[in-house]
C-alpha atoms as a PDB file:
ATOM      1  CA  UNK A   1     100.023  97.677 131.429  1.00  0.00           C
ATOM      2  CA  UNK A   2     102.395  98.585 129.226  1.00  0.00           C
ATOM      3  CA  UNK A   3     100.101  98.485 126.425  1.00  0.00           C
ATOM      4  CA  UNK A   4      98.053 100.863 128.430  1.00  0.00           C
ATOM      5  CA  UNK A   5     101.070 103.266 128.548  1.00  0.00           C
ATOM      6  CA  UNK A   6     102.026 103.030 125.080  1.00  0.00           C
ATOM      7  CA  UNK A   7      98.704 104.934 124.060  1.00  0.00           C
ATOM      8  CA  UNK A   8      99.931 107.882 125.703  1.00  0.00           C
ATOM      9  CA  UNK A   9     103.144 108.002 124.139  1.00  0.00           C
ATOM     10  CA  UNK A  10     103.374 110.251 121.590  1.00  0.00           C
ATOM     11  CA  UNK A  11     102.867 108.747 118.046  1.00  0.00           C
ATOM     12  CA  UNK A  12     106.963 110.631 117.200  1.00  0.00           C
ATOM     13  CA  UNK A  13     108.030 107.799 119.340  1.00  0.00           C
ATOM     14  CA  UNK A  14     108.295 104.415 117.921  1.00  0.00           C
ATOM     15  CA  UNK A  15     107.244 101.402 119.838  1.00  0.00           C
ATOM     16  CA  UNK A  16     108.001  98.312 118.260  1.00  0.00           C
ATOM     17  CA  UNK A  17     107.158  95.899 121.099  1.00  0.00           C
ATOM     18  CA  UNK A  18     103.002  97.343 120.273  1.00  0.00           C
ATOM     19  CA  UNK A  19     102.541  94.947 117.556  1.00  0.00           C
ATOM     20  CA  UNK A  20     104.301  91.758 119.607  1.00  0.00           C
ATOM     21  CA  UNK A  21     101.495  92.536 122.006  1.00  0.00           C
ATOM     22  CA  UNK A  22      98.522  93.222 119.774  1.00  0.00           C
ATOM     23  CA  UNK A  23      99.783  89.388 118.199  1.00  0.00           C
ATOM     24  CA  UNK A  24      99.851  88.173 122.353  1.00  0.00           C
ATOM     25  CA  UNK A  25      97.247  85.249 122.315  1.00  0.00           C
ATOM     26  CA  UNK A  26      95.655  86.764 126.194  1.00  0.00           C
ATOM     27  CA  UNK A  27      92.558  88.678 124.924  1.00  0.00           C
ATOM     28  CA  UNK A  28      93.059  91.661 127.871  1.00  0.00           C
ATOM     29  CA  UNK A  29      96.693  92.054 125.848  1.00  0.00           C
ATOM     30  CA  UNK A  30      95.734  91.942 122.545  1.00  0.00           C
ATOM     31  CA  UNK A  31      92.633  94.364 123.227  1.00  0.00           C
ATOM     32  CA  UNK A  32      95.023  96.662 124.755  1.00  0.00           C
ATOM     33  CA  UNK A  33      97.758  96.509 122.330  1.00  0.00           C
ATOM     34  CA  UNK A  34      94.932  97.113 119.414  1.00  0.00           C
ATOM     35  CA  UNK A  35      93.462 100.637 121.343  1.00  0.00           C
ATOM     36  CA  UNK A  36      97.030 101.853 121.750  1.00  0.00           C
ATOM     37  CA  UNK A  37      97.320 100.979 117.460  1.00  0.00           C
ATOM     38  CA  UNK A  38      94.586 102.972 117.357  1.00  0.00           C
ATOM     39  CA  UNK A  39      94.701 105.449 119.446  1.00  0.00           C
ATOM     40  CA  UNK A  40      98.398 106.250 118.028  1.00  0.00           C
ATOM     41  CA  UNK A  41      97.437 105.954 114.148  1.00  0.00           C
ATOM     42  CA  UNK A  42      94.646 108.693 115.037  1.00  0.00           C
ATOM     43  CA  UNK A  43      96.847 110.955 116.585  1.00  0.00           C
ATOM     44  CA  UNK A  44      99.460 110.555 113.664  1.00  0.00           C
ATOM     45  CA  UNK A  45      96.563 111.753 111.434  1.00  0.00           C
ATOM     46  CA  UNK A  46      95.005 114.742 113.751  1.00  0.00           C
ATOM     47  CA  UNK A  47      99.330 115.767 113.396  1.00  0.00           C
ATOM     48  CA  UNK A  48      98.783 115.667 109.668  1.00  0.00           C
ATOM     49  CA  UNK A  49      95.458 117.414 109.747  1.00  0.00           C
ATOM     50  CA  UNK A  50      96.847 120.064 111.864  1.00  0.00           C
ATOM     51  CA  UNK A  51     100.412 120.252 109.573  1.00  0.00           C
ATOM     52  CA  UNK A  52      97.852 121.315 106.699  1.00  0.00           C
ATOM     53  CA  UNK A  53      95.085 123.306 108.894  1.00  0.00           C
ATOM     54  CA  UNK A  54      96.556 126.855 108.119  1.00  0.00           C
ATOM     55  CA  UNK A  55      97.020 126.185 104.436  1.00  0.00           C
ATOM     56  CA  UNK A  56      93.295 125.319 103.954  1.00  0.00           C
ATOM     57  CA  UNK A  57      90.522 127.258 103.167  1.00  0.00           C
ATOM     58  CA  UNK A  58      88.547 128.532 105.937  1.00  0.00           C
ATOM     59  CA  UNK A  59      85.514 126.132 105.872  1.00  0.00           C
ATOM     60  CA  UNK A  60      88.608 123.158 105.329  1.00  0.00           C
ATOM     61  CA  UNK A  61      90.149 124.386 108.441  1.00  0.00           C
ATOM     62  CA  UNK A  62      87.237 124.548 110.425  1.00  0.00           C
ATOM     63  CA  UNK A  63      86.378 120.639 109.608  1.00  0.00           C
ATOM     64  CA  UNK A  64      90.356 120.010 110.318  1.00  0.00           C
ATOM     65  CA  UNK A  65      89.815 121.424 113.643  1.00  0.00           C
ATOM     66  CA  UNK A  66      87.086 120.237 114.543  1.00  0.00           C
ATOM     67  CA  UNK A  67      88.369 116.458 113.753  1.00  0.00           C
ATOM     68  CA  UNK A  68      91.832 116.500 115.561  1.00  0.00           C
ATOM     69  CA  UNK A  69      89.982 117.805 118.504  1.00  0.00           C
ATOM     70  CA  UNK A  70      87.387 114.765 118.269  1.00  0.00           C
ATOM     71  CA  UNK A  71      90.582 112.192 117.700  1.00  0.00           C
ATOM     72  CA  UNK A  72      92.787 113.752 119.731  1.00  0.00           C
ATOM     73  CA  UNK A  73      92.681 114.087 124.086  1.00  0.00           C
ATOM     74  CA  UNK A  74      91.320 117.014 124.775  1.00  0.00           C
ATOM     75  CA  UNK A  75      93.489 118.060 127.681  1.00  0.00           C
ATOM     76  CA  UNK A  76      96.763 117.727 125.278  1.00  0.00           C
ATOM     77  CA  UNK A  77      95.222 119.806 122.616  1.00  0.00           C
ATOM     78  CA  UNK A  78      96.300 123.295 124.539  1.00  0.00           C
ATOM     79  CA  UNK A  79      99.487 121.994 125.821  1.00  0.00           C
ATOM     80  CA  UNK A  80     101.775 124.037 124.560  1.00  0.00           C
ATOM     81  CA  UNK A  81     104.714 121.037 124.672  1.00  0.00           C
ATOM     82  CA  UNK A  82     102.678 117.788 123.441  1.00  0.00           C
ATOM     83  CA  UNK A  83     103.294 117.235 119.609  1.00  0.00           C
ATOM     84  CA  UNK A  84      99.590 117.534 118.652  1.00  0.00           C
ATOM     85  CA  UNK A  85      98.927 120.717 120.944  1.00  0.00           C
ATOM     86  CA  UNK A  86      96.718 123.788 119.088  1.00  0.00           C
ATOM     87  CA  UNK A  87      98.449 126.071 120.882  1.00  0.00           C
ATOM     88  CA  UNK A  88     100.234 127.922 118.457  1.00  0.00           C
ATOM     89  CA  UNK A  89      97.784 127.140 115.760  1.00  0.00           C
ATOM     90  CA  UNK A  90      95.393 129.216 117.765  1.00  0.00           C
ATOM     91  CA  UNK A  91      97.096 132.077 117.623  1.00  0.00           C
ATOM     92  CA  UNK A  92      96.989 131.868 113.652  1.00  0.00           C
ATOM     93  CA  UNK A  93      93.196 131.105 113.121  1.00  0.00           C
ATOM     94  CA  UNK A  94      90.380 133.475 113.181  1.00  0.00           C
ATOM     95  CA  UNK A  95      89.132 134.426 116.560  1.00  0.00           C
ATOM     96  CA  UNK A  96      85.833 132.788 116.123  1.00  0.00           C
ATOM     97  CA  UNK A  97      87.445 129.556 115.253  1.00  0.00           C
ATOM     98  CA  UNK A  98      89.052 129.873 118.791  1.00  0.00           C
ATOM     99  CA  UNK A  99      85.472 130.550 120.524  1.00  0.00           C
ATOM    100  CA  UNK A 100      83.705 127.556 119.084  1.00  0.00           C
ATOM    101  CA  UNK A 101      86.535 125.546 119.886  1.00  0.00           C
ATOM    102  CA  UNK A 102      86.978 126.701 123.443  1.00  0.00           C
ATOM    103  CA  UNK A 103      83.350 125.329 123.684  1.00  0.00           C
ATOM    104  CA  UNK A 104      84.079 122.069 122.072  1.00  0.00           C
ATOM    105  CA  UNK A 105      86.763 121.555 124.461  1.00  0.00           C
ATOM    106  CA  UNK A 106      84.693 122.130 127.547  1.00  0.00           C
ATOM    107  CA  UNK A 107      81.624 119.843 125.915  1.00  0.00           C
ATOM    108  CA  UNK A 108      84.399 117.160 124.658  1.00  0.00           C
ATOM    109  CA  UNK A 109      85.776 117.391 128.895  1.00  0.00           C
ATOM    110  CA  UNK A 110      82.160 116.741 129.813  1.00  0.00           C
ATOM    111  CA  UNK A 111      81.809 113.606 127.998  1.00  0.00           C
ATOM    112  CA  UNK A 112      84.675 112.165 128.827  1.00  0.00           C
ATOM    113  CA  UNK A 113      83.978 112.934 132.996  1.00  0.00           C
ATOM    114  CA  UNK A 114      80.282 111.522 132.295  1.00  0.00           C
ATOM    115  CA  UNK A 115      81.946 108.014 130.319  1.00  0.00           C
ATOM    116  CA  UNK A 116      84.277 107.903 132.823  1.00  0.00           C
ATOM    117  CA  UNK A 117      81.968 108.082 135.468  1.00  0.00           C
ATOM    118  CA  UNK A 118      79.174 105.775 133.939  1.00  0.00           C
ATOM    119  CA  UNK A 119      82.089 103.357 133.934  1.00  0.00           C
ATOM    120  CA  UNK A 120      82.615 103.236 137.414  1.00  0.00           C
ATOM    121  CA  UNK A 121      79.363 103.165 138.132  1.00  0.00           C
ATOM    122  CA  UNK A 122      79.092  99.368 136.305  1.00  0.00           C
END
């Protein structure tokens, strides 16, 4: 469980007791401790992709976009407080960037409803 909750904890905030459980010899631990590693280190990088996003050139920022919003959850992406949240980036990019990602958000929702439901179908 708590390795479970550590992958929504924002990447800012350290978690040293992640590793002791990703080393815990009960697979269902381990496993979890190793997605949280994960999921963390990705959003540490979609924060560095998005630190450099406005300073890129436009096809750059475009790929940069389009990457934290595949690594990152999409429902914190327009959360205006979560550390990795587009809000304000939005504001800065061209409008079109905004469109397409509008849509990416709404087919990125979908997939994540349709895994989550296949799942509890098994």
């Amino acid at each position: 469980m708590a390795a479970q909750v550590a992958t929504v904890i924002p990447s800012a905030v350290m978690v040293p007791w992640l590793d002791q459980l990703a080393a815990e010899t009960l697979p269902a631990v381990s496993d979890a401790a190793r997605v949280a590693l994960r999921q963390r280190h990705l959003e540490t990088a979609a924060l560095l992709h998005r630190d450099r996003l406005l300073d890129s050139p436009k096809p750059i920022q475009w790929a940069r976009l389009v990457k934290i919003m595949e690594i990152v959850d999409p429902y914190y992406l327009w959360a205006r407080n979560d550390p990795v949240s587009l809000k304000g980036v939005f504001e800065t990019l061209p409008y079109e960037f905004v469109v397409e990602a509008r849509q990416l958000r709404t087919r990125l929702l979908k997939d994540r409803e349709n895994a989550a439901r296949s799942d509890k179908d098994r």
